[in-house]
Protein backbone atom coordinates (compact mmCIF):
# COMPACT_ATOMS: atom_id res chain seq x y z
CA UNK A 1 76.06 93.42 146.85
CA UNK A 2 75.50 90.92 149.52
CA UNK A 3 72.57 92.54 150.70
CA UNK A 4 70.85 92.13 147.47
CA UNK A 5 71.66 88.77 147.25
CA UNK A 6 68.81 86.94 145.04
CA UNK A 7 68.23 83.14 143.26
CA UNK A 8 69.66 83.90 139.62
CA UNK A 9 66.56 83.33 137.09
CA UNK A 10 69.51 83.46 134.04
CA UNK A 11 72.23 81.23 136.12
CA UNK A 12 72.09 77.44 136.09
CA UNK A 13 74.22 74.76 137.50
CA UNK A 14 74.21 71.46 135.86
CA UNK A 15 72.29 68.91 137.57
CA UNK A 16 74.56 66.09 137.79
CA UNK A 17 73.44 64.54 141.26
CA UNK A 18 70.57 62.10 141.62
CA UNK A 19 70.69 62.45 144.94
CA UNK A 20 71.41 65.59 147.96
CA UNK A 21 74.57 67.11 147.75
CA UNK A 22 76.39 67.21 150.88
CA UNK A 23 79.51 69.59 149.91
CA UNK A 24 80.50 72.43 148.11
CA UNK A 25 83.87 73.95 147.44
CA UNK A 26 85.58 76.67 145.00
CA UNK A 27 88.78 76.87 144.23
CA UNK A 28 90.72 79.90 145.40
CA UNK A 29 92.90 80.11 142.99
CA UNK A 30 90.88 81.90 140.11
CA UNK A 31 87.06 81.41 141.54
CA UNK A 32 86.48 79.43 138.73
CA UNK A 33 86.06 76.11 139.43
CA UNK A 34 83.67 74.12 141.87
CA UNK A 35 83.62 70.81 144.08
CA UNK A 36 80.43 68.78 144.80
CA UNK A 37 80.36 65.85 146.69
CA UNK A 38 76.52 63.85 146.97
CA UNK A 39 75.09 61.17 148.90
CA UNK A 40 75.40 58.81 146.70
CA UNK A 41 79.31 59.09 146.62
CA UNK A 42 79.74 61.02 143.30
CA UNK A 43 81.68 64.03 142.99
CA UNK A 44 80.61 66.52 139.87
CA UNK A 45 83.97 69.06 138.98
CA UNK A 46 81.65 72.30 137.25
CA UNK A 47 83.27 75.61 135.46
CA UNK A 48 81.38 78.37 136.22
CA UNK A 49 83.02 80.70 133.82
CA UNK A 50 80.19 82.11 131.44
CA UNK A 51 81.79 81.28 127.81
CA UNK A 52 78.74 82.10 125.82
CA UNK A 53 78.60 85.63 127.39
CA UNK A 54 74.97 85.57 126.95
CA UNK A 55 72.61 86.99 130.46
CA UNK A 56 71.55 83.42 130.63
CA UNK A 57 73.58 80.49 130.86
CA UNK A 58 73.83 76.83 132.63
CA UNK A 59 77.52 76.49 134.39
CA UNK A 60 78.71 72.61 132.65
CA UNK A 61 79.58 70.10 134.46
CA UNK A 62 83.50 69.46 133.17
CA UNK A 63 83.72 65.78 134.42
CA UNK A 64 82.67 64.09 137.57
CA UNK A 65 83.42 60.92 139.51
CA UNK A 66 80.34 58.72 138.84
CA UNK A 67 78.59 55.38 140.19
CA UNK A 68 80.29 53.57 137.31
CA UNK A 69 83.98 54.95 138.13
CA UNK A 70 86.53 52.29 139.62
CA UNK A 71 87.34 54.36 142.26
CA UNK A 72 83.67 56.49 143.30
CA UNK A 73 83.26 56.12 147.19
CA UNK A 74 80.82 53.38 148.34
CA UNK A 75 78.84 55.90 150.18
CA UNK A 76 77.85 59.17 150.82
CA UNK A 77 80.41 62.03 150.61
CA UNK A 78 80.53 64.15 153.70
CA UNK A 79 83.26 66.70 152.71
CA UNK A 80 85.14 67.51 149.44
CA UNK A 81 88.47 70.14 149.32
CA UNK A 82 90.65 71.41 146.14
CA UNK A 83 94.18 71.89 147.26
CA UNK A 84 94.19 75.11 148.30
CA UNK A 85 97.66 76.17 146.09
CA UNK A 86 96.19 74.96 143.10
CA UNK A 87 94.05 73.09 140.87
CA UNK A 88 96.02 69.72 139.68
CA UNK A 89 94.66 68.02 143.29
CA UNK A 90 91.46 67.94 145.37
CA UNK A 91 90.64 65.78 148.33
CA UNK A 92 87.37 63.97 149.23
CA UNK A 93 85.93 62.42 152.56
CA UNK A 94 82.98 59.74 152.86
CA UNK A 95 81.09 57.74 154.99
CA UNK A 96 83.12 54.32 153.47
CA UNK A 97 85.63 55.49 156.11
CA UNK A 98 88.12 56.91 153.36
CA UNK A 99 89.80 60.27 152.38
CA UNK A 100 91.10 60.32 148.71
CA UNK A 101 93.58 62.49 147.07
CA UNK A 102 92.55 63.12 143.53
CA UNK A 103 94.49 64.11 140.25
CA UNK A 104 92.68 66.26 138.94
CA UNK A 105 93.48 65.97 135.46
CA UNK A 106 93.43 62.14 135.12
CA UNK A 107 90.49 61.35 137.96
CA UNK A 108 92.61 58.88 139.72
CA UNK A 109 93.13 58.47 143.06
CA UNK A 110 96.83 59.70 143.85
CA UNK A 111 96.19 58.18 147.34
CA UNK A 112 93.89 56.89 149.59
CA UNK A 113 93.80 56.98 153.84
CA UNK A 114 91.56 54.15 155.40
CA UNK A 115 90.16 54.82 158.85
CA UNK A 116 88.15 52.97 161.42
CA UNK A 117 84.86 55.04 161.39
CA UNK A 118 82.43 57.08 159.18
CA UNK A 119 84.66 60.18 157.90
CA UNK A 120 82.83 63.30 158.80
CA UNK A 121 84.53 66.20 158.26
CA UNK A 122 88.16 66.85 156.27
CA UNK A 123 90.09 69.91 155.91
CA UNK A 124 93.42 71.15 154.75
CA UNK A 125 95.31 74.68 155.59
CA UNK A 126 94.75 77.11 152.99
CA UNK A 127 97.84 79.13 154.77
CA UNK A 128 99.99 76.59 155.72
CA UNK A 129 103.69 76.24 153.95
CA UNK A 130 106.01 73.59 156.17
CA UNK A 131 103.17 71.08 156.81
CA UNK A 132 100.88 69.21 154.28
CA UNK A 133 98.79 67.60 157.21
CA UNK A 134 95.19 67.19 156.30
CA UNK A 135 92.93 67.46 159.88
CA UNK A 136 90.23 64.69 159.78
CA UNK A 137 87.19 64.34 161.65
CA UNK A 138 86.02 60.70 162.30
CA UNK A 139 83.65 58.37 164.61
CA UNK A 140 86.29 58.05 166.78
CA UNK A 141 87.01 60.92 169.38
CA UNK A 142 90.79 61.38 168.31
CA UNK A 143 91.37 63.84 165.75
CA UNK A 144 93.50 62.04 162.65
CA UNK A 145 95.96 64.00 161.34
CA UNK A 146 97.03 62.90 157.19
CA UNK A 147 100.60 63.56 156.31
CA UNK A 148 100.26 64.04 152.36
CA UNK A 149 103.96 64.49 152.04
CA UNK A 150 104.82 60.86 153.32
CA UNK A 151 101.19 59.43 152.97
CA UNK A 152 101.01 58.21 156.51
CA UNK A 153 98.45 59.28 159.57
CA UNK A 154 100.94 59.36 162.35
CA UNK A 155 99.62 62.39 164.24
CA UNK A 156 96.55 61.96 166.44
CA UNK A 157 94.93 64.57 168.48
CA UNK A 158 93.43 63.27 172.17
CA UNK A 159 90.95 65.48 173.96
CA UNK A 160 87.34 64.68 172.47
CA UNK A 161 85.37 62.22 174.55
CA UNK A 162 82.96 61.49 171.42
CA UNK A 163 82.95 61.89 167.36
CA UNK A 164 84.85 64.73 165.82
CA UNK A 165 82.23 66.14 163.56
CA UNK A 166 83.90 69.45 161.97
CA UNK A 167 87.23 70.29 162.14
CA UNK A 168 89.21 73.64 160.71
CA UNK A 169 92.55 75.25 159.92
CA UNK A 170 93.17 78.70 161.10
CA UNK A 171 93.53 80.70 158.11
CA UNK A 172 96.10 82.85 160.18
CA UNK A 173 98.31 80.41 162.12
CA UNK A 174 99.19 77.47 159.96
CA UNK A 175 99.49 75.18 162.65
CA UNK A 176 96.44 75.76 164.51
CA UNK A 177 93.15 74.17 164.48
CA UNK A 178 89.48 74.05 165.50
CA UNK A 179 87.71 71.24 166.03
CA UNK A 180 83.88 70.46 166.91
CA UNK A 181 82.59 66.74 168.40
CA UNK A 182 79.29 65.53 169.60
CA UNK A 183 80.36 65.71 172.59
CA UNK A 184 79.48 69.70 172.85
CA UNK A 185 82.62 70.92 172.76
CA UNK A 186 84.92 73.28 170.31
CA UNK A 187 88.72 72.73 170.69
CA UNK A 188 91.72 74.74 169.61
CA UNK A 189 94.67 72.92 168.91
CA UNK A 190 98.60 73.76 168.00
CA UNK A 191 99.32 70.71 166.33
CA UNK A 192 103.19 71.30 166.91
CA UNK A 193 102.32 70.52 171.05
CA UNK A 194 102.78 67.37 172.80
CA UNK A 195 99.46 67.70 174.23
CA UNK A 196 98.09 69.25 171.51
CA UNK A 197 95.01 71.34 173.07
CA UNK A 198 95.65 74.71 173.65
CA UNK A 199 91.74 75.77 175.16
CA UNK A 200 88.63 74.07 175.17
CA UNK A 201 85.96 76.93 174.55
CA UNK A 202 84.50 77.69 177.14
CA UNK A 203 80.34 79.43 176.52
CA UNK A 204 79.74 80.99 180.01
CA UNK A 205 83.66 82.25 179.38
CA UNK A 206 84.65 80.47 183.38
CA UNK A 207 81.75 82.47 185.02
CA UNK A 208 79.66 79.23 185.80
CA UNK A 209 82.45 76.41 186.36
CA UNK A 210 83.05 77.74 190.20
CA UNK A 211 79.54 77.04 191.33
CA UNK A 212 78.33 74.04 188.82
CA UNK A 213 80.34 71.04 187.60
CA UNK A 214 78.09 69.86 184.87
CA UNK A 215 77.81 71.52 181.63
CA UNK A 216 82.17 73.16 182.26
CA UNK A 217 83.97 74.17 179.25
CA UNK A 218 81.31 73.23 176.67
CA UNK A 219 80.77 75.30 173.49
CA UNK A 220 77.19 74.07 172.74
CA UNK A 221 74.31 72.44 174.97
CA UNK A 222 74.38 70.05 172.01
CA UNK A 223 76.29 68.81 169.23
CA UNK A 224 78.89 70.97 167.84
CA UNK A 225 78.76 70.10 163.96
CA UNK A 226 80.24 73.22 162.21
CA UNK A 227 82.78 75.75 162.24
CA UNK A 228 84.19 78.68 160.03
CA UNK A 229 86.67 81.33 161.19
CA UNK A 230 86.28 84.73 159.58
CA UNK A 231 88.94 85.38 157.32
CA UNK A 232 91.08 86.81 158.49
CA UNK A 233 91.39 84.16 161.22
CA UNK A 234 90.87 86.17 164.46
CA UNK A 235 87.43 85.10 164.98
CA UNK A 236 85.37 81.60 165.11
CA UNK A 237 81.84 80.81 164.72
CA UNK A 238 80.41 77.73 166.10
CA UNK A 239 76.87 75.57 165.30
CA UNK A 240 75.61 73.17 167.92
CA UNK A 241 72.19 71.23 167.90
CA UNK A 242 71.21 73.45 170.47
CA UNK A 243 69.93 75.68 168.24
CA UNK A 244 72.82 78.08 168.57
CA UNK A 245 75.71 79.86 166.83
CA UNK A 246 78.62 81.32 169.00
CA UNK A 247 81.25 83.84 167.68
CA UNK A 248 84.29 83.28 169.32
CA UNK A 249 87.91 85.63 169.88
CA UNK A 250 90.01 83.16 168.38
CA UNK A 251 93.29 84.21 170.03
CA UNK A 252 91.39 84.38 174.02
CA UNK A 253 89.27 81.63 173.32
CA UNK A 254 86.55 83.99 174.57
CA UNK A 255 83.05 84.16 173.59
CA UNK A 256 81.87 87.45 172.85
CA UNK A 257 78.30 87.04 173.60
CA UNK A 258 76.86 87.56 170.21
CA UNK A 259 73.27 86.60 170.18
CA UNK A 260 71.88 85.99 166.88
CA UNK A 261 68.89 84.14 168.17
CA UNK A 262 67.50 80.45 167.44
CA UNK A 263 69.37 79.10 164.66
CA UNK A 264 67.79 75.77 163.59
CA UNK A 265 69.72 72.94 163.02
CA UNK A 266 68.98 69.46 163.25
CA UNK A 267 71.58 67.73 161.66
CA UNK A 268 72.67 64.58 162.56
CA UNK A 269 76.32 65.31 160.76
CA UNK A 270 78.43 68.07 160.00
CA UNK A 271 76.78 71.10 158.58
CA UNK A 272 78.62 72.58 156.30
CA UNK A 273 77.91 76.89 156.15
CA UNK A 274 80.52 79.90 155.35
CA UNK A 275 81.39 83.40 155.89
CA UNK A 276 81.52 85.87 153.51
CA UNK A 277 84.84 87.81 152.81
CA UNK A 278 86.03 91.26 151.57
CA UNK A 279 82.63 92.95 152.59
CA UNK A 280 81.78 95.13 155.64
CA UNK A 281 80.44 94.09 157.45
CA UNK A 282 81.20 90.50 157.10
CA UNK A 283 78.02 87.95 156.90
CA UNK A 284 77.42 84.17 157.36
CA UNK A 285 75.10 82.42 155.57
CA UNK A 286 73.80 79.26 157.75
CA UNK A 287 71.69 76.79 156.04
CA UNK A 288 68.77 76.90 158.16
CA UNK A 289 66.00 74.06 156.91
CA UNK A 290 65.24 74.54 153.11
CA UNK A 291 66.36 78.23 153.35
CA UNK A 292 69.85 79.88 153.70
CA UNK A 293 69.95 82.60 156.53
CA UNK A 294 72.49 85.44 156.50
CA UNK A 295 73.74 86.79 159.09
CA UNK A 296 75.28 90.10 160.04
CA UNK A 297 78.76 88.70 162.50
CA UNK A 298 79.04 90.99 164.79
CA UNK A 299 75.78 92.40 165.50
CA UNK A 300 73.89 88.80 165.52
CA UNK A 301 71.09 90.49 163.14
CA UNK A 302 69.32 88.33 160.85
CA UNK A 303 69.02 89.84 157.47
CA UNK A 304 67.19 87.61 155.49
CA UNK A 305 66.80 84.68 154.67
CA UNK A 306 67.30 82.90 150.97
CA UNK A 307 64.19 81.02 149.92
CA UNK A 308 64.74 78.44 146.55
CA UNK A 309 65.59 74.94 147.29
CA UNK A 310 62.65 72.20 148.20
CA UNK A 311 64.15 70.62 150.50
CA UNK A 312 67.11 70.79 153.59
CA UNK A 313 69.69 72.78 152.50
CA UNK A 314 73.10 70.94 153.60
CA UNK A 315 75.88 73.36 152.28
CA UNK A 316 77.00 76.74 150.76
CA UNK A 317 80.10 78.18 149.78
CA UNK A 318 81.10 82.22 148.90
CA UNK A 319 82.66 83.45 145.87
CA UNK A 320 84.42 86.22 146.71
CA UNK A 321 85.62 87.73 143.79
CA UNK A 322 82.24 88.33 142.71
CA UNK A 323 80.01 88.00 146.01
CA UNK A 324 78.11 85.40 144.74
CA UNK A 325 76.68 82.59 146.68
CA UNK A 326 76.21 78.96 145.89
CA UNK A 327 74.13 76.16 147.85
CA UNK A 328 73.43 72.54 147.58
CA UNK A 329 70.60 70.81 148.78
CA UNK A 330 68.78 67.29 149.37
CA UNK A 331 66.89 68.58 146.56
CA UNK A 332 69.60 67.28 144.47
CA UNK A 333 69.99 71.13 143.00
CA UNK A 334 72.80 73.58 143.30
CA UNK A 335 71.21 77.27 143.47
CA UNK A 336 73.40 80.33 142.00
CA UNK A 337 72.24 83.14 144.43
CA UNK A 338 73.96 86.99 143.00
CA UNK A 339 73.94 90.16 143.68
CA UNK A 340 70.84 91.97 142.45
CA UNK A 341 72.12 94.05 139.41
CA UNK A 342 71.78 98.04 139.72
CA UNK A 343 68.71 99.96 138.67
CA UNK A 344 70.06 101.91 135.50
CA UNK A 345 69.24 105.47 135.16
CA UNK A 346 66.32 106.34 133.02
CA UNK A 347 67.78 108.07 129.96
CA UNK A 348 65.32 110.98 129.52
CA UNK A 349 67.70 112.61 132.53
CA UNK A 350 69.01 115.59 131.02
CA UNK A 351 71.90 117.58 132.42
CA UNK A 352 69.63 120.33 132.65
CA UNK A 353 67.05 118.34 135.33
CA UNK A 354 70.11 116.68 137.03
CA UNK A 355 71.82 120.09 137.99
CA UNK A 356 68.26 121.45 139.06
CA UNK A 357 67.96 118.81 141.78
CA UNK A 358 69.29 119.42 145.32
CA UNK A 359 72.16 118.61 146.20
CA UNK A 360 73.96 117.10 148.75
CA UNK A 361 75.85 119.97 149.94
CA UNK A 362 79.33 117.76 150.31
CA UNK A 363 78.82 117.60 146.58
CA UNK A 364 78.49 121.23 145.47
CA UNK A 365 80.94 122.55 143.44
CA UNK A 366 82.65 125.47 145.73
CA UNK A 367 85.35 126.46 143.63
CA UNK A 368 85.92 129.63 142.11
CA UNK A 369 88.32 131.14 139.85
CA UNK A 370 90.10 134.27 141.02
CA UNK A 371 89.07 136.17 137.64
CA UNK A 372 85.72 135.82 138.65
CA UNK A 373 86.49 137.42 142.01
CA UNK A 374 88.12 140.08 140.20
């Protein structure tokens, strides 16, 4: 189904946003409902169940957070997150150097954490039962971590030498995390330790470090602005401005050497791409200028690559239950990309012709009945 991936002629989204959209997120709960977060601060909340039941149909917007709400961020919204145990709560990041925690039912802020710099990057454990920290990615080097339970930001994380620009919760371990920073390297934290980082990812895996100092224990020749584990949370994949993506063993901290060639990327933020789930093998689909590419994981192959928005595509999110894909874009347009539907069977088939063709072997019916034998 993934394979046959294509831009749905009968599927629309809403358009909402006068301006890019810079995040995408679906609940995983039931599948049905989606986040977007724009530049220009709103925040659209869209069903995507098809009520009408009719081939072609427009998924409604069911409210949003607009330039005329009280509490709309000032400026463009970098990340947004539903609460990953369900649906009353969702979570949103900006560049006005706030993370708010919405009610979902009444669109007010429940509460609001203030920080120094630009708010990049925001994410919450979808695994995680004894901690409600939210891990947040900022200007400053130190990862923030947000306590939701007693609404303070004790916990910081020291390591980074410049701006944390994507951060992530294992989706195993509940208390450890990945972050990426400008400064070109990947981090894996257990947020439970004193000191916090457990490796620093290493891309030449310690083979170069003994003969040069410059360019040790870096993930990326470049900015490192994304990261997604698979999900089942033993492996990592990692973006840089280099041009690269790295898939790392999660558990070694090793890199495993993947090469899946240049992968474009010239974002000056976070980039915000996913990993599919439930298929084999698994794919990641990387926006990659106006196109999404995707991306067999382990073998590095490029499959293809999806061709619909007009402009840079900034996000994408997977809907597992279905395998369908969704993508925003500076374009101001979210794109509904399924799964091809199957060729039916021309009708004039008759059992006769169906019997007459060849078969596979492994197919043919080899049983007999011992009256026949008699």
């Amino acid at each position: 189904r993934v394979l046959s991936l294509d831009l749905n002629k009968d599927r629309d989204v809403e358009r909402i946003h006068g301006c890019g959209i810079n995040s995408l997120d679906i609940e995983p709960v039931e599948g049905r409902y989606m986040l977007s977060g724009g530049s220009d601060g709103v925040i659209v909340l869209y069903d995507l169940e098809n009520f009408s039941r009719k081939p072609c149909y427009t998924c409604k917007a069911v409210c949003s957070i607009g330039r005329s709400h009280p509490d709309v961020h000032k400026y463009s919204v970098e990340t947004v997150q539903w609460y990953p145990h369900d649906t009353g709560m969702f979570t949103s990041s900006s560049f006005d150097k706030t993370l708010k925690i919405w009610d979902t039912n009444t669109l007010q802020p429940a509460d609001v954490f203030h920080f120094d710099g630009t708010v990049y990057s925001h994410h919450m454990s979808p695994v995680a039962t004894k901690h409600c920290l939210i891990a947040v990615g900022t200007k400053s080097p130190k990862v923030q971590l947000c306590d939701l339970k007693s609404g303070s930001c004790s916990h910081i994380l020291q390591g980074h030498r410049q701006e944390v620009l994507a951060v992530s919760w294992s989706p195993r371990h509940e208390y450890i995390l990945a972050t990426g920073s400008a400064d070109g390297r990947a981090k894996l934290w257990d947020v439970r330790r004193a000191s916090g980082c457990l490796t620093t990812l290493d891309q030449h895996n310690g083979e170069k470090s003994k003969t040069f100092s410059e360019g040790v224990n870096t993930a990326h020749n470049g900015r490192v602005n994304g990261l997604c584990y698979t999900h089942d949370g033993l492996h990592l994949l990692t973006i840089g401005t280099d041009d690269r993506m790295r898939l790392w063993n999660s558990s070694t901290g090793e890199n495993t050497l993947v090469n899946y060639g240049k992968v474009g990327n010239e974002s000056r933020k976070g980039l915000k791409f996913t990993i599919s789930w439930g298929c084999n093998p698994e794919f990641a689909f990387v926006p990659y200028g106006s196109t999404i590419a995707v991306y067999t994981i382990f073998s590095g192959e490029l499959i293809t690559k999806l061709r619909g928005h007009f402009s840079t595509v900034d996000c994408c999110v997977f809907q597992p239950n279905f395998q369908e894909l969704y993508s925003g874009s500076k374009d101001c347009n979210i794109l509904a990309w399924i799964p091809a539907p199957r060729e039916p069977i021309p009708d004039d088939t008759s059992e006769k012709s169906l019997s007459q063709q060849h078969l596979n072997p492994a197919y043919e019916d080899a049983w007999s009945s011992s009256e026949d034998e008699g």
